[in-house]
C-alpha atoms as a PDB file:
ATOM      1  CA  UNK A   1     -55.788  -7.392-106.338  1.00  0.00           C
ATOM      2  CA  UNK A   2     -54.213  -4.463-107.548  1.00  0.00           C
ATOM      3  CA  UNK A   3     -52.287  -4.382-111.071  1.00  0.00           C
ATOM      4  CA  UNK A   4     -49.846  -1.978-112.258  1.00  0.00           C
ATOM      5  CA  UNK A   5     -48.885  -1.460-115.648  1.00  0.00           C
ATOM      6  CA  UNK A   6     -45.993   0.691-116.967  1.00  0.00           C
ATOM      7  CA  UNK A   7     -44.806   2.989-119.420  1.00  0.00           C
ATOM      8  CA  UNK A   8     -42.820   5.516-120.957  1.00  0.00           C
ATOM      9  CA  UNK A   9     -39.138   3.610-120.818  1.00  0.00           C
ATOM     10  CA  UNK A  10     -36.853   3.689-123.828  1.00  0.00           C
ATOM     11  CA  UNK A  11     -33.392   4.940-124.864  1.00  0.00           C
ATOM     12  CA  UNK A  12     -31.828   8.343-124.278  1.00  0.00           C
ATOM     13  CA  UNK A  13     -28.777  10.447-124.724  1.00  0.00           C
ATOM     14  CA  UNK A  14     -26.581  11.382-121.147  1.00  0.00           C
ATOM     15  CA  UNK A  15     -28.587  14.595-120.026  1.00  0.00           C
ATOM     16  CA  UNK A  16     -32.003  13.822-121.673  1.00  0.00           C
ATOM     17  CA  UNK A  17     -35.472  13.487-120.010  1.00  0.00           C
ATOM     18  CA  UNK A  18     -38.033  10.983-119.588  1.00  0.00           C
ATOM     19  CA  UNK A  19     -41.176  10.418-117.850  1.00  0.00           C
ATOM     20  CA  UNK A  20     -42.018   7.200-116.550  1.00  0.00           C
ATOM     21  CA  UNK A  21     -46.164   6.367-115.941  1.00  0.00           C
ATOM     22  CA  UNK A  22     -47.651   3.698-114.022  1.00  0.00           C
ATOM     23  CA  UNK A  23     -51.508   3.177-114.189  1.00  0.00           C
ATOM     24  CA  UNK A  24     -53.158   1.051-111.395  1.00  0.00           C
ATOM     25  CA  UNK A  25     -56.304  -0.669-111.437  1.00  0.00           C
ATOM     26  CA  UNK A  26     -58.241  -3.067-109.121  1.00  0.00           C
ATOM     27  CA  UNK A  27     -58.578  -0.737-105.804  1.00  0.00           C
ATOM     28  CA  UNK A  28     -59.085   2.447-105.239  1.00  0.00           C
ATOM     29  CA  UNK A  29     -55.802   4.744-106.024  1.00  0.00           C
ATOM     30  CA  UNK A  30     -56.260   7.291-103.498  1.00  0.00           C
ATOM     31  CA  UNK A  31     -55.547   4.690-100.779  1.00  0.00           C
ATOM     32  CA  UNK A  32     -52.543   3.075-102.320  1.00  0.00           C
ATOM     33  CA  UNK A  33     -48.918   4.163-101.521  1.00  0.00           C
ATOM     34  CA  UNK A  34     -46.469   4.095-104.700  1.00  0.00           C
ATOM     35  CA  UNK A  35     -43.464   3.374-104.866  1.00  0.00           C
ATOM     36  CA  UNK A  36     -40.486   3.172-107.648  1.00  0.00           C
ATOM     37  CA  UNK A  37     -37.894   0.785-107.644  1.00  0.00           C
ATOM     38  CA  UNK A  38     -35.355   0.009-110.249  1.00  0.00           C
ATOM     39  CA  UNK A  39     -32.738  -3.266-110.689  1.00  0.00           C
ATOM     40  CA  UNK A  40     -29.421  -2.663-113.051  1.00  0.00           C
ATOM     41  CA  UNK A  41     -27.768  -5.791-114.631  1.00  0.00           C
ATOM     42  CA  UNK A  42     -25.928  -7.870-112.069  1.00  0.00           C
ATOM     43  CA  UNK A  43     -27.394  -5.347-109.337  1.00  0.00           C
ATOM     44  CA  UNK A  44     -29.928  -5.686-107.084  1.00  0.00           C
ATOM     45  CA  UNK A  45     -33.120  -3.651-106.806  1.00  0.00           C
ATOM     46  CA  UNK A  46     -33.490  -0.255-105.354  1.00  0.00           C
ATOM     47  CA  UNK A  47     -35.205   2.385-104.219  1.00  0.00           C
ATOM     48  CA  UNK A  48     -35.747   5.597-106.131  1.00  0.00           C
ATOM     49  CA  UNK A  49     -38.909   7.354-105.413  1.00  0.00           C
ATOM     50  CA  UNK A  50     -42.078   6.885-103.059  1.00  0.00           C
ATOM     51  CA  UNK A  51     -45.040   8.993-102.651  1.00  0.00           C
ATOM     52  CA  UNK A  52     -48.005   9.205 -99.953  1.00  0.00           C
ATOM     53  CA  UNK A  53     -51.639   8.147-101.018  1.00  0.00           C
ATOM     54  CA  UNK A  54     -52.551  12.251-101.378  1.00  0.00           C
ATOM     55  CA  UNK A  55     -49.499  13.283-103.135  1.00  0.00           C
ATOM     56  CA  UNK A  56     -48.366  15.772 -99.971  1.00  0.00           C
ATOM     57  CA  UNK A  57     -45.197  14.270 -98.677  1.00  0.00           C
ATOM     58  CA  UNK A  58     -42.056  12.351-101.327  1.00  0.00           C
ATOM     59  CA  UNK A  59     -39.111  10.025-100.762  1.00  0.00           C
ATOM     60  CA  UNK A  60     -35.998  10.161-102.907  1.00  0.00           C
ATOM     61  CA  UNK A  61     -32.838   7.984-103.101  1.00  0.00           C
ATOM     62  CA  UNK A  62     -30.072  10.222-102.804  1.00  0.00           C
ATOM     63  CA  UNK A  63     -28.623   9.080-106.276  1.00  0.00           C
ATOM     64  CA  UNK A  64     -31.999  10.908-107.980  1.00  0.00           C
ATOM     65  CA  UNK A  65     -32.320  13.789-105.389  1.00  0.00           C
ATOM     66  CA  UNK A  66     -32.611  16.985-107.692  1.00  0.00           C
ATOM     67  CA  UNK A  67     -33.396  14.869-110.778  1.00  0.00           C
ATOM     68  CA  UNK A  68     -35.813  12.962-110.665  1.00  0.00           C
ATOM     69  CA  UNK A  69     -39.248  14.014-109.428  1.00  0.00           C
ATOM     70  CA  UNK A  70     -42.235  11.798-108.515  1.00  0.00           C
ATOM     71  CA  UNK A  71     -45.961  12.928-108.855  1.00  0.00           C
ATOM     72  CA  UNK A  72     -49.592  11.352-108.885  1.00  0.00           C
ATOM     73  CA  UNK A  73     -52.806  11.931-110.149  1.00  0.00           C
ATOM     74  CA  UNK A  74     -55.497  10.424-108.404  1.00  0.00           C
ATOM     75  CA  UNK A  75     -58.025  11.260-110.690  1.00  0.00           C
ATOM     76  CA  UNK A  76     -56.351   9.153-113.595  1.00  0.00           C
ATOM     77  CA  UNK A  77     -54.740   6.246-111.160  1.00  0.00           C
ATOM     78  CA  UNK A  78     -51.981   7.250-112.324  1.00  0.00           C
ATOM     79  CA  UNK A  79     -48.335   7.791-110.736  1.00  0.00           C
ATOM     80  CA  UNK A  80     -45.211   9.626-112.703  1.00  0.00           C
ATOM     81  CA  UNK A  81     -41.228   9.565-112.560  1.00  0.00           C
ATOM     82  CA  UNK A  82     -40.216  12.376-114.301  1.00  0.00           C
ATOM     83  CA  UNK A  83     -36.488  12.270-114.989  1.00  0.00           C
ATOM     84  CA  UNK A  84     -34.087  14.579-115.487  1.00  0.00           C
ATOM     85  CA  UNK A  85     -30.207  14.728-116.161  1.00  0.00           C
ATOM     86  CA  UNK A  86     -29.689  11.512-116.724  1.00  0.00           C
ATOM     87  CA  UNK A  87     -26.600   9.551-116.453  1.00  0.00           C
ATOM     88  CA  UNK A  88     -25.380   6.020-117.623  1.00  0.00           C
ATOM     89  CA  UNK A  89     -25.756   4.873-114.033  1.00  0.00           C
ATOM     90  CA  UNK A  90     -29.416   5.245-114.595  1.00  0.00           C
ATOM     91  CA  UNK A  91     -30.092   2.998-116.907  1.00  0.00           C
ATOM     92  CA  UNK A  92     -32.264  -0.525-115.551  1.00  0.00           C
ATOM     93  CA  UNK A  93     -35.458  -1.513-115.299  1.00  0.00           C
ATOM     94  CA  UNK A  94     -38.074   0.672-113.314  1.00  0.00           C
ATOM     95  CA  UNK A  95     -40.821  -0.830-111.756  1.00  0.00           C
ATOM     96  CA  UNK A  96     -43.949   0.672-109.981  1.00  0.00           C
ATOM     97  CA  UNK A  97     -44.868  -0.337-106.582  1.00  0.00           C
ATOM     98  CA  UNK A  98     -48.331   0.014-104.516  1.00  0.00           C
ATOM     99  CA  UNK A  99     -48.527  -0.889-101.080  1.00  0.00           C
ATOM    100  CA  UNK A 100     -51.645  -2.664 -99.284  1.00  0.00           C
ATOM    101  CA  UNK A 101     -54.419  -0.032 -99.108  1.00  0.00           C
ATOM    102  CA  UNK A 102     -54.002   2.344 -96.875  1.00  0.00           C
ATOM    103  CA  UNK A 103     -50.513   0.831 -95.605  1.00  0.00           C
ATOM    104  CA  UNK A 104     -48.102   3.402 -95.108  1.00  0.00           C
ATOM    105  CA  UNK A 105     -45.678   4.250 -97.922  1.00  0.00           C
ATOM    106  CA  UNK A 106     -41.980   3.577 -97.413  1.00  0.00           C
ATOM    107  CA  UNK A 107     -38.415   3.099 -99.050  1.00  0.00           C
ATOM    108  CA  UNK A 108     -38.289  -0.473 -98.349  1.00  0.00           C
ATOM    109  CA  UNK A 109     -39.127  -2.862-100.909  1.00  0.00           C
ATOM    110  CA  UNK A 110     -40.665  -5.163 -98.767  1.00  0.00           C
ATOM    111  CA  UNK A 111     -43.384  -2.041 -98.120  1.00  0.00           C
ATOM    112  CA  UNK A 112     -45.140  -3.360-101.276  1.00  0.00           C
ATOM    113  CA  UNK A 113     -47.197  -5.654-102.365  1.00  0.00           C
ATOM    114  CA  UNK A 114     -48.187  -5.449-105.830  1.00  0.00           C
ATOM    115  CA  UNK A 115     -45.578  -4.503-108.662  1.00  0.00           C
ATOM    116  CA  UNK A 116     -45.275  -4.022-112.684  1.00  0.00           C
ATOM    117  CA  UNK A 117     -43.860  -5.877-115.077  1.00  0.00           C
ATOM    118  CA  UNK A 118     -41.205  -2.671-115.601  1.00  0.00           C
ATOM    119  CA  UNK A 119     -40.151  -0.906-118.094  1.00  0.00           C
ATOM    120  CA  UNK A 120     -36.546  -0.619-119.466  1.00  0.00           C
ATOM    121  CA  UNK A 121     -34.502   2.257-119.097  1.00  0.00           C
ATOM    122  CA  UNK A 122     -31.039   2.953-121.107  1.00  0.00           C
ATOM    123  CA  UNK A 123     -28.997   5.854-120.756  1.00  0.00           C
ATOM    124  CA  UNK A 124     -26.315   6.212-123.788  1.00  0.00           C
ATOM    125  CA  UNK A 125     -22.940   8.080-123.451  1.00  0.00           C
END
């Protein structure tokens, strides 16, 4: 069983920065593709970033393209959403995803198997 814990959420000003961290534990990183998903109020979820199990190849939504950019360390189990530029229309929860070892890595939610708990996002204007 893999578990994924996140981080790094909170409240920002339109145009700020975060980073968003997800730590995984219970298999072995390097085979697990990540995903990142996020779910507004009254919306459903959706797909922002993915990565491959070494890092090499990365999915964006088009709403994120040029702002937001995903990352891993394997060494720390760790995978990142660093995001720029923010808008208002960013604001939800973001939740990690990890897919079956050594499944491939996709935009679909249904790719995944194990997810976080999330972490809330808020984007002020």
């Amino acid at each position: 069983q893999v578990q994924l814990v996140e981080s790094g959420g909170g409240l920002v000003q339109v145009g700020g920065s975060l980073r968003l961290s997800c730590v995984a534990s219970g298999y072995t990183f390097s085979s697990l593709g990540m995903g990142w998903f996020r779910q507004a109020p009254g919306k459903e979820r959706e797909f922002v970033s993915a990565i491959n199990r070494s890092g090499s190849n990365t999915e964006y939504a088009d709403a994120v393209k040029g702002r937001f950019t995903v990352s891993r360390e394997n060494a720390k189990s760790t995978v990142y959403l660093q995001m720029n530029s923010l808008k208002p229309e960013d604001t939800a929860v973001y939740y990690c995803a990890a897919t079956r070892p050594w499944r491939f890595y996709g935009t679909n939610g249904n790719t995944y198997d194990y997810w976080g708990q999330g972490t809330q996002v808020t984007v002020s204007s």
